[in-house]
Structure formats: C-alpha cells, structure tokens
C-alpha atoms as a PDB file:
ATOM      1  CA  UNK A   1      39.477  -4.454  -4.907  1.00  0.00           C
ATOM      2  CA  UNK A   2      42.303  -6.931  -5.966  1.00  0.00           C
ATOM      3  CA  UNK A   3      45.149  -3.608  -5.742  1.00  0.00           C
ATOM      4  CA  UNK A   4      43.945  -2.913  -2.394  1.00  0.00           C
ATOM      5  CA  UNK A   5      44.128  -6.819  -1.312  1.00  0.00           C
ATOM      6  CA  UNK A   6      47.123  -6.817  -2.857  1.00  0.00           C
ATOM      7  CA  UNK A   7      48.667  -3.584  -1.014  1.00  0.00           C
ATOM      8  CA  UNK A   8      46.553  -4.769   2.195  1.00  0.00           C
ATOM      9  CA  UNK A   9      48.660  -7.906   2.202  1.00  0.00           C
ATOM     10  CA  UNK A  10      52.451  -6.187   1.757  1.00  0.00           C
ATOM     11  CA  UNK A  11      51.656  -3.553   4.214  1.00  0.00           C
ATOM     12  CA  UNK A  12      50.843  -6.881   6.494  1.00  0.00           C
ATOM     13  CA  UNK A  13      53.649  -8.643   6.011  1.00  0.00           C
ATOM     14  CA  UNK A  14      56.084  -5.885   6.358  1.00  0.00           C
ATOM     15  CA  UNK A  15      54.365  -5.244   9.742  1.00  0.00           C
ATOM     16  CA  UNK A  16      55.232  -8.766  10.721  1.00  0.00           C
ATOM     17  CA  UNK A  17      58.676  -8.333   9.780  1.00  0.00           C
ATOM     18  CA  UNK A  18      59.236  -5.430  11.757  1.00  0.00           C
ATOM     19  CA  UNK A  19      57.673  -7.174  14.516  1.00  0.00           C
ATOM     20  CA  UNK A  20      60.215  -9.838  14.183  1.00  0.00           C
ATOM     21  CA  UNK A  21      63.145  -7.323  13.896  1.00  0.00           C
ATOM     22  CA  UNK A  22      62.425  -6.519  17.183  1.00  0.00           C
ATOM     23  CA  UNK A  23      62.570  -9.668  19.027  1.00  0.00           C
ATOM     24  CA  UNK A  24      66.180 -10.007  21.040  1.00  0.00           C
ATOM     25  CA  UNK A  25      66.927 -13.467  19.773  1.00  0.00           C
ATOM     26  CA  UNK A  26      68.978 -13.971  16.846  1.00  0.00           C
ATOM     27  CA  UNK A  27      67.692 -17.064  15.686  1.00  0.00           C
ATOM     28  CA  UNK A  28      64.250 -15.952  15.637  1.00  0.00           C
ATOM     29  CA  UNK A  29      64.847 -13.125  13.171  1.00  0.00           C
ATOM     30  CA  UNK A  30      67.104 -15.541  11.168  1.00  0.00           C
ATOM     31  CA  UNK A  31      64.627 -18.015  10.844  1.00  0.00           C
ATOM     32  CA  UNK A  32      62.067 -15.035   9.392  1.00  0.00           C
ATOM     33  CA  UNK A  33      64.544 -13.176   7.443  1.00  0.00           C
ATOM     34  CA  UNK A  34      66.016 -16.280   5.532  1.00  0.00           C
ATOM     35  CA  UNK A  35      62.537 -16.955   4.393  1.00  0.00           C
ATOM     36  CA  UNK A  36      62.362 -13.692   2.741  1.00  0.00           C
ATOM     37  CA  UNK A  37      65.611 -11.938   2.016  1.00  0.00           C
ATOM     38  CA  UNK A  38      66.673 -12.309  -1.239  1.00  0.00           C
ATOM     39  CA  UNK A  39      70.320 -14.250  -0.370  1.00  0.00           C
ATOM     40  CA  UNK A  40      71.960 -14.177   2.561  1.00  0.00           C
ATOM     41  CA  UNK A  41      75.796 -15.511   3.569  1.00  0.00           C
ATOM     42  CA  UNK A  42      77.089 -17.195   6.238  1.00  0.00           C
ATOM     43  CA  UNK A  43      77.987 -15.468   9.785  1.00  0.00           C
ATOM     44  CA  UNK A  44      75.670 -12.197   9.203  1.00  0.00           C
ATOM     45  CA  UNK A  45      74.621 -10.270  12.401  1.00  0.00           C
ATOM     46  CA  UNK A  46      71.531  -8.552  11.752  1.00  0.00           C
ATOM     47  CA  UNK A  47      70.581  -6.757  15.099  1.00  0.00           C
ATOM     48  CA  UNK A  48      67.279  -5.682  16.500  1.00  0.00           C
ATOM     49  CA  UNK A  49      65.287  -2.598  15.061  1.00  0.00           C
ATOM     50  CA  UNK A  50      66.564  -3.192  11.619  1.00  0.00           C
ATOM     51  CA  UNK A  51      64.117  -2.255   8.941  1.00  0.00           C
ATOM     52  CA  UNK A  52      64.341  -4.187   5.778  1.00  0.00           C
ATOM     53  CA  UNK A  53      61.605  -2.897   2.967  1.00  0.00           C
ATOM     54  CA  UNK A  54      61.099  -5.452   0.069  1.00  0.00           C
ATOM     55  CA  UNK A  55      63.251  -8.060   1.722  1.00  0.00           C
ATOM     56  CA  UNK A  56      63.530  -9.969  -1.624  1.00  0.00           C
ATOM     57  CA  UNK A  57      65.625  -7.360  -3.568  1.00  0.00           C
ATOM     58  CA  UNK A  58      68.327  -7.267  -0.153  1.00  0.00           C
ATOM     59  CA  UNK A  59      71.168  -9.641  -0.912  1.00  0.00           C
ATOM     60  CA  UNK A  60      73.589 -10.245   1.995  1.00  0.00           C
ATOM     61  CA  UNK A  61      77.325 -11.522   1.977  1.00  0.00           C
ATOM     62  CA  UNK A  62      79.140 -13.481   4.456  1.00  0.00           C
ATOM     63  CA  UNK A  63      80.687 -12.061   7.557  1.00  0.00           C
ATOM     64  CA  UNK A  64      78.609  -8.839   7.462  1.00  0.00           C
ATOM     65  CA  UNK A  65      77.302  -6.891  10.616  1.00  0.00           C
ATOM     66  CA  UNK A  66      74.105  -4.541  10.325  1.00  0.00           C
ATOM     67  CA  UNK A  67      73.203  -2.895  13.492  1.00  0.00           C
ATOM     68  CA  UNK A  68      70.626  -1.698  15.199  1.00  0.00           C
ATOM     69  CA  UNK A  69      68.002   0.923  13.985  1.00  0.00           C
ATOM     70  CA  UNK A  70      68.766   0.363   9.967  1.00  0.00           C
ATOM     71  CA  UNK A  71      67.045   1.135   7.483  1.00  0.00           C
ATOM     72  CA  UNK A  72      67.539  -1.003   4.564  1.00  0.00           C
ATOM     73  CA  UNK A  73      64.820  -0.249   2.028  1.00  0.00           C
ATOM     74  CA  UNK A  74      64.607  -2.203  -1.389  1.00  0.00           C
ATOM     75  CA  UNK A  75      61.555  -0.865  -3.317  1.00  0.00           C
ATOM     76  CA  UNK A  76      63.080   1.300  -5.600  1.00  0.00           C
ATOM     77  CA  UNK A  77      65.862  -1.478  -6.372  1.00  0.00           C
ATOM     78  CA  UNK A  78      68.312  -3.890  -5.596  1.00  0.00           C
ATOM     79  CA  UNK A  79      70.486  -3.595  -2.479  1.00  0.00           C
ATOM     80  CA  UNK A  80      73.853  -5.693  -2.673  1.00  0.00           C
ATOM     81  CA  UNK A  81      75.876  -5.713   0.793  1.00  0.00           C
ATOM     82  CA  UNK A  82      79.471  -7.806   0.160  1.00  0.00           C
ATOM     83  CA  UNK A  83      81.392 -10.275   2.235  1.00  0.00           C
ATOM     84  CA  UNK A  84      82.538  -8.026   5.780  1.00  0.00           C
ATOM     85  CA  UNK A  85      80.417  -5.307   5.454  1.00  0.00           C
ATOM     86  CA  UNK A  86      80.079  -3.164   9.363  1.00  0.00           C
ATOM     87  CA  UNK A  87      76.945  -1.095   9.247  1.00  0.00           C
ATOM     88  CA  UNK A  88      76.420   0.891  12.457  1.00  0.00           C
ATOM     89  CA  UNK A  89      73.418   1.568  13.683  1.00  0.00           C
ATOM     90  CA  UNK A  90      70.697   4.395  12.480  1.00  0.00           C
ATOM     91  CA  UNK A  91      71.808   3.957   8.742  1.00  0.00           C
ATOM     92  CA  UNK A  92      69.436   4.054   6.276  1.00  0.00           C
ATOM     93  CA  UNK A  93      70.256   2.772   2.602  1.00  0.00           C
ATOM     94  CA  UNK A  94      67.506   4.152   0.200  1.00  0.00           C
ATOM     95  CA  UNK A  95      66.982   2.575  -3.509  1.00  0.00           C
ATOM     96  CA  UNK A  96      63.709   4.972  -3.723  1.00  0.00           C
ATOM     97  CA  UNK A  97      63.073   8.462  -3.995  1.00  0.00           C
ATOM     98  CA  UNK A  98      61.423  11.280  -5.148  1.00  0.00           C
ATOM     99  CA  UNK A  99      62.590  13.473  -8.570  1.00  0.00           C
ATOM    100  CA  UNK A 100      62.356  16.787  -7.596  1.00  0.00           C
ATOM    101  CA  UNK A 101      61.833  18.477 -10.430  1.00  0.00           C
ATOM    102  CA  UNK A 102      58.986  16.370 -11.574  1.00  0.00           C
ATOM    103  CA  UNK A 103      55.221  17.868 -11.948  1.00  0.00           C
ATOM    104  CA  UNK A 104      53.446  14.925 -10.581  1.00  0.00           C
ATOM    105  CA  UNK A 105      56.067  14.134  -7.679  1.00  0.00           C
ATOM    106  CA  UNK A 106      57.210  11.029  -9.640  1.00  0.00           C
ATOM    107  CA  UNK A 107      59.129   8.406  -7.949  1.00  0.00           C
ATOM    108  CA  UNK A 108      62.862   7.218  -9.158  1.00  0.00           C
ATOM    109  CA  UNK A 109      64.988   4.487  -7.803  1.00  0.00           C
ATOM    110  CA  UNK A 110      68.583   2.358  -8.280  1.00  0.00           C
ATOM    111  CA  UNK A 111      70.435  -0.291  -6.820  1.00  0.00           C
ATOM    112  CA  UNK A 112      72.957   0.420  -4.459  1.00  0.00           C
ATOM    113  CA  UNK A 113      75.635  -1.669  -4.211  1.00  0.00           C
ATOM    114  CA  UNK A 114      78.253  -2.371  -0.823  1.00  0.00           C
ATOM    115  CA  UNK A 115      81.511  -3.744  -1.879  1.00  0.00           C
ATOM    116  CA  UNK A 116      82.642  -5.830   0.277  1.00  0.00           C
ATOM    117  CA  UNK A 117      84.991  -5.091   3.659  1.00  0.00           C
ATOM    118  CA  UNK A 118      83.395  -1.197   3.585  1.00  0.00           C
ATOM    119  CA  UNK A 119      82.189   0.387   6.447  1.00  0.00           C
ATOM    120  CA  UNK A 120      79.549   2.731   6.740  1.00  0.00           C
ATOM    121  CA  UNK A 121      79.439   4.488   9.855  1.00  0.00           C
ATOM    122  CA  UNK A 122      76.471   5.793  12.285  1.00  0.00           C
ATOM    123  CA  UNK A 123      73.917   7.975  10.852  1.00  0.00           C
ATOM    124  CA  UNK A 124      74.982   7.308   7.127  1.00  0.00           C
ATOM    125  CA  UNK A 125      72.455   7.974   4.555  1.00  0.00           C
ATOM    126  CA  UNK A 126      73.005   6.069   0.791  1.00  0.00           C
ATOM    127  CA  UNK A 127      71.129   7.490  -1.773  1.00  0.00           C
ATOM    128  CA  UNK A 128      69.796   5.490  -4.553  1.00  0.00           C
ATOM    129  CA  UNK A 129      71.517   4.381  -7.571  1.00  0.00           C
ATOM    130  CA  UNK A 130      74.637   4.514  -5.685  1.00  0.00           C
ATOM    131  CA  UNK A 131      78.053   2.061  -5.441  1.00  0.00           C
ATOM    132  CA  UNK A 132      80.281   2.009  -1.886  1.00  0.00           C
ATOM    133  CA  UNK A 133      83.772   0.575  -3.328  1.00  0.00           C
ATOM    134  CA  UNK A 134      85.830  -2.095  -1.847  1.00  0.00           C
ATOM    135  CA  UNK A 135      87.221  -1.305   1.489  1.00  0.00           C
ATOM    136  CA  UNK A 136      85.955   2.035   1.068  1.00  0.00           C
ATOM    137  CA  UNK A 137      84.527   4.112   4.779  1.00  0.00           C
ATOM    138  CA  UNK A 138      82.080   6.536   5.238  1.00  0.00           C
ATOM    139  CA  UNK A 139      81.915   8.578   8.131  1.00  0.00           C
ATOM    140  CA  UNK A 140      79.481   9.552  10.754  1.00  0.00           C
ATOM    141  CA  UNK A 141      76.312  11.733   9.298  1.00  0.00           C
ATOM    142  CA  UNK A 142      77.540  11.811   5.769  1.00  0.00           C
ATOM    143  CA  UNK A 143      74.940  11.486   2.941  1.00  0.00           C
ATOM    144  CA  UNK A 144      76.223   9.815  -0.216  1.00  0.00           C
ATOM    145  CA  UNK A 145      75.373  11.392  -3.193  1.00  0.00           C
ATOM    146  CA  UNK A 146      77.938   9.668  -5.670  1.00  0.00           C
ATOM    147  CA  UNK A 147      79.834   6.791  -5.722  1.00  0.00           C
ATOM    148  CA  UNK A 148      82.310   6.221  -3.649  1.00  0.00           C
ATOM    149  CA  UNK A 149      85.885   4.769  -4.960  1.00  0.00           C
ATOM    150  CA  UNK A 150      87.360   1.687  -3.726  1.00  0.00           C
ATOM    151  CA  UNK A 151      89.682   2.228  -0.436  1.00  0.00           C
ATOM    152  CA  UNK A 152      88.503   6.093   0.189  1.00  0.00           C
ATOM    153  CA  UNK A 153      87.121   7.991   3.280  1.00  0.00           C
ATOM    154  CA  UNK A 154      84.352  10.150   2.920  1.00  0.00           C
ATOM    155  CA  UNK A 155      82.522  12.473   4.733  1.00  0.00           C
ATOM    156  CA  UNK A 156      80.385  15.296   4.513  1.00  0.00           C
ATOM    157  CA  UNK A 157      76.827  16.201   3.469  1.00  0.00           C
ATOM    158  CA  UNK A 158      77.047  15.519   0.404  1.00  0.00           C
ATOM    159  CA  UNK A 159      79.837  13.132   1.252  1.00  0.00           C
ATOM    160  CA  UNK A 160      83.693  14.144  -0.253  1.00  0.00           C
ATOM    161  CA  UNK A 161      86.720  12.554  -0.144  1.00  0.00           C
ATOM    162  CA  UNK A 162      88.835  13.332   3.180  1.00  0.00           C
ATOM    163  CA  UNK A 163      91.210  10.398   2.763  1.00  0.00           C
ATOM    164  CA  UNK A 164      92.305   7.094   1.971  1.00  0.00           C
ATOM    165  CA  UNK A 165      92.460   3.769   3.628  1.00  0.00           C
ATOM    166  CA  UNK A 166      94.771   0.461   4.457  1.00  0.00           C
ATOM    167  CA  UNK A 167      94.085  -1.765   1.291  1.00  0.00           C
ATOM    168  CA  UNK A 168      94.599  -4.878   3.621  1.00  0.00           C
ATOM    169  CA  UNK A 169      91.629  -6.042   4.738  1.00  0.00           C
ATOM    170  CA  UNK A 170      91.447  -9.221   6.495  1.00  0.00           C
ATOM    171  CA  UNK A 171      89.114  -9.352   9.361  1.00  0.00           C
ATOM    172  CA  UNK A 172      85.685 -11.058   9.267  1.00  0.00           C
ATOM    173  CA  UNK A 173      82.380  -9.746  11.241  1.00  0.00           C
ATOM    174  CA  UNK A 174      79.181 -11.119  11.787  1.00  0.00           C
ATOM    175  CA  UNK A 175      79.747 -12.762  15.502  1.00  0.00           C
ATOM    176  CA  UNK A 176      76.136 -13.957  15.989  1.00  0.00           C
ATOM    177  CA  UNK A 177      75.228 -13.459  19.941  1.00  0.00           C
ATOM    178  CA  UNK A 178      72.452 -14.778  21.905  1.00  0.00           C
ATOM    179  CA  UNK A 179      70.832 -11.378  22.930  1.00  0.00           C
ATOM    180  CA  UNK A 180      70.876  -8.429  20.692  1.00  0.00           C
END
C-alpha cells in the first residue's frame, strides 16, 4: 500500500509538471521548475513542451537554451547541461534504458553529461552513460552511442565523427521571452 502511495504520488507530480511545461509564460514554468530541478543557472530558456523526468537529478548552467518538445529524462541518472548549451527542439536525453541481453528485461542507466557551449541539434537522441565534450555539435537525427570529443561534429545513427569545429566560443543563449 505505501509503494503504490508512493508511485501514486510521483506519477502525480510529474503530471503537474508537464502541465506546467505547457503553459506559454516563462515565468510560470520558472517559478515550478526552480522548485524542483536539481540547480539551475542564470539566463536559461526552457520552452514549452519540455519533458523533464526526475527533475532533481537535471542540473542546468547559465546561458543555456532547451527548446520545445524535449525530453530530458533523469531516472536512470544524473543529467549535467553546461554554461551555453542550444538544445533544439524534439531531443530527448535518456539516463535509462533497457539491457538487451538480460533475461528479466533489467533496467541500466548513467549520467550524461553536456559540456558546456555544445549544441545538439533537432531530433538528437543521447543515450545513457554518455559525455557531449566542450564545444562539441551533433547533428540533426543522430543517436549518440559514445562519447563525443571536445570541439567535434557528429552525425549519424550511431553518431561518427564528420568534422571539427571553431574552438572560439563566445556567445551566450538563454534570451528569456514573454511567450514561448
């Protein structure tokens, strides 16, 4: 009875949250999300439709941008984002999954850590236990499998290396608007 109170209540206030995500005012969600992410920076954008799973265990820098339709789940782990991170919408960062090759379907997780001025592009998918370098970008549709190195372009499924990038960085994101 307790275990399903207990699950009763997360499921709850994750509903809540999402209901929140999708209100068009920025200082509404901020006002929810500072409550219950586990840090968050100064001048972050988080946009409407963003999914954040296990709030606590999502750590934020300053000057980052997370767009619309994000998944940013933090079950299976710790997610760090750094200082002028630009995540475009529908990306989905997972620290939880499934192993495979297990008999009773068990589940296996990892941080993920975002260094800080890297870009992931639209329909990115991080896997767990996974590190995007400094600087780094990954491009539309790939699906990281390994880590990425500081200051590289990759893309793919599973996500190689098709180039390199400037090493200096020093624009900041995170414009808060009214509506969004």
């Amino acid at each position: 009875m307790k275990e399903s109170l207990g699950r009763f209540l997360w499921d709850f206030k994750q509903y809540l949250l999402e209901c929140v995500m999708s209100v068009p005012f920025h200082a509404v969600r901020n006002m929810v999300l500072n409550r219950y992410l586990g840090a968050r920076g100064k001048h972050v954008e988080i946009c409407r439709n963003v999914e954040i799973r296990c709030p606590s265990k999502v750590i934020i820098g300053n000057d980052t941008t997370i767009n619309k339709n994000t998944l940013i789940d933090g079950r299976g782990g710790v997610v760090r984002i750094g200082n002028c991170v630009d995540i475009a919408q529908d990306v989905r960062i997972w620290t939880l999954q499934h192993d495979y090759d297990s008999s009773d379907y068990q589940a296996t997780g990892g941080d993920v850590i975002i260094e800080d001025y890297a870009w992931l592009a639209s329909g990115v998918t991080i896997l767990p236990g996974r590190k995007i370098g400094r600087g780094s970008v990954v491009a539309t549709g790939a699906v990281v499998t390994r880590d990425v190195e500081p200051f590289t372009i990759v893309g793919g499924v599973p996500a190689k290396i098709i180039g390199k990038r400037n090493r200096d960085l020093r624009y900041k994101l995170g414009n808060q608007r009214w509506f969004h």
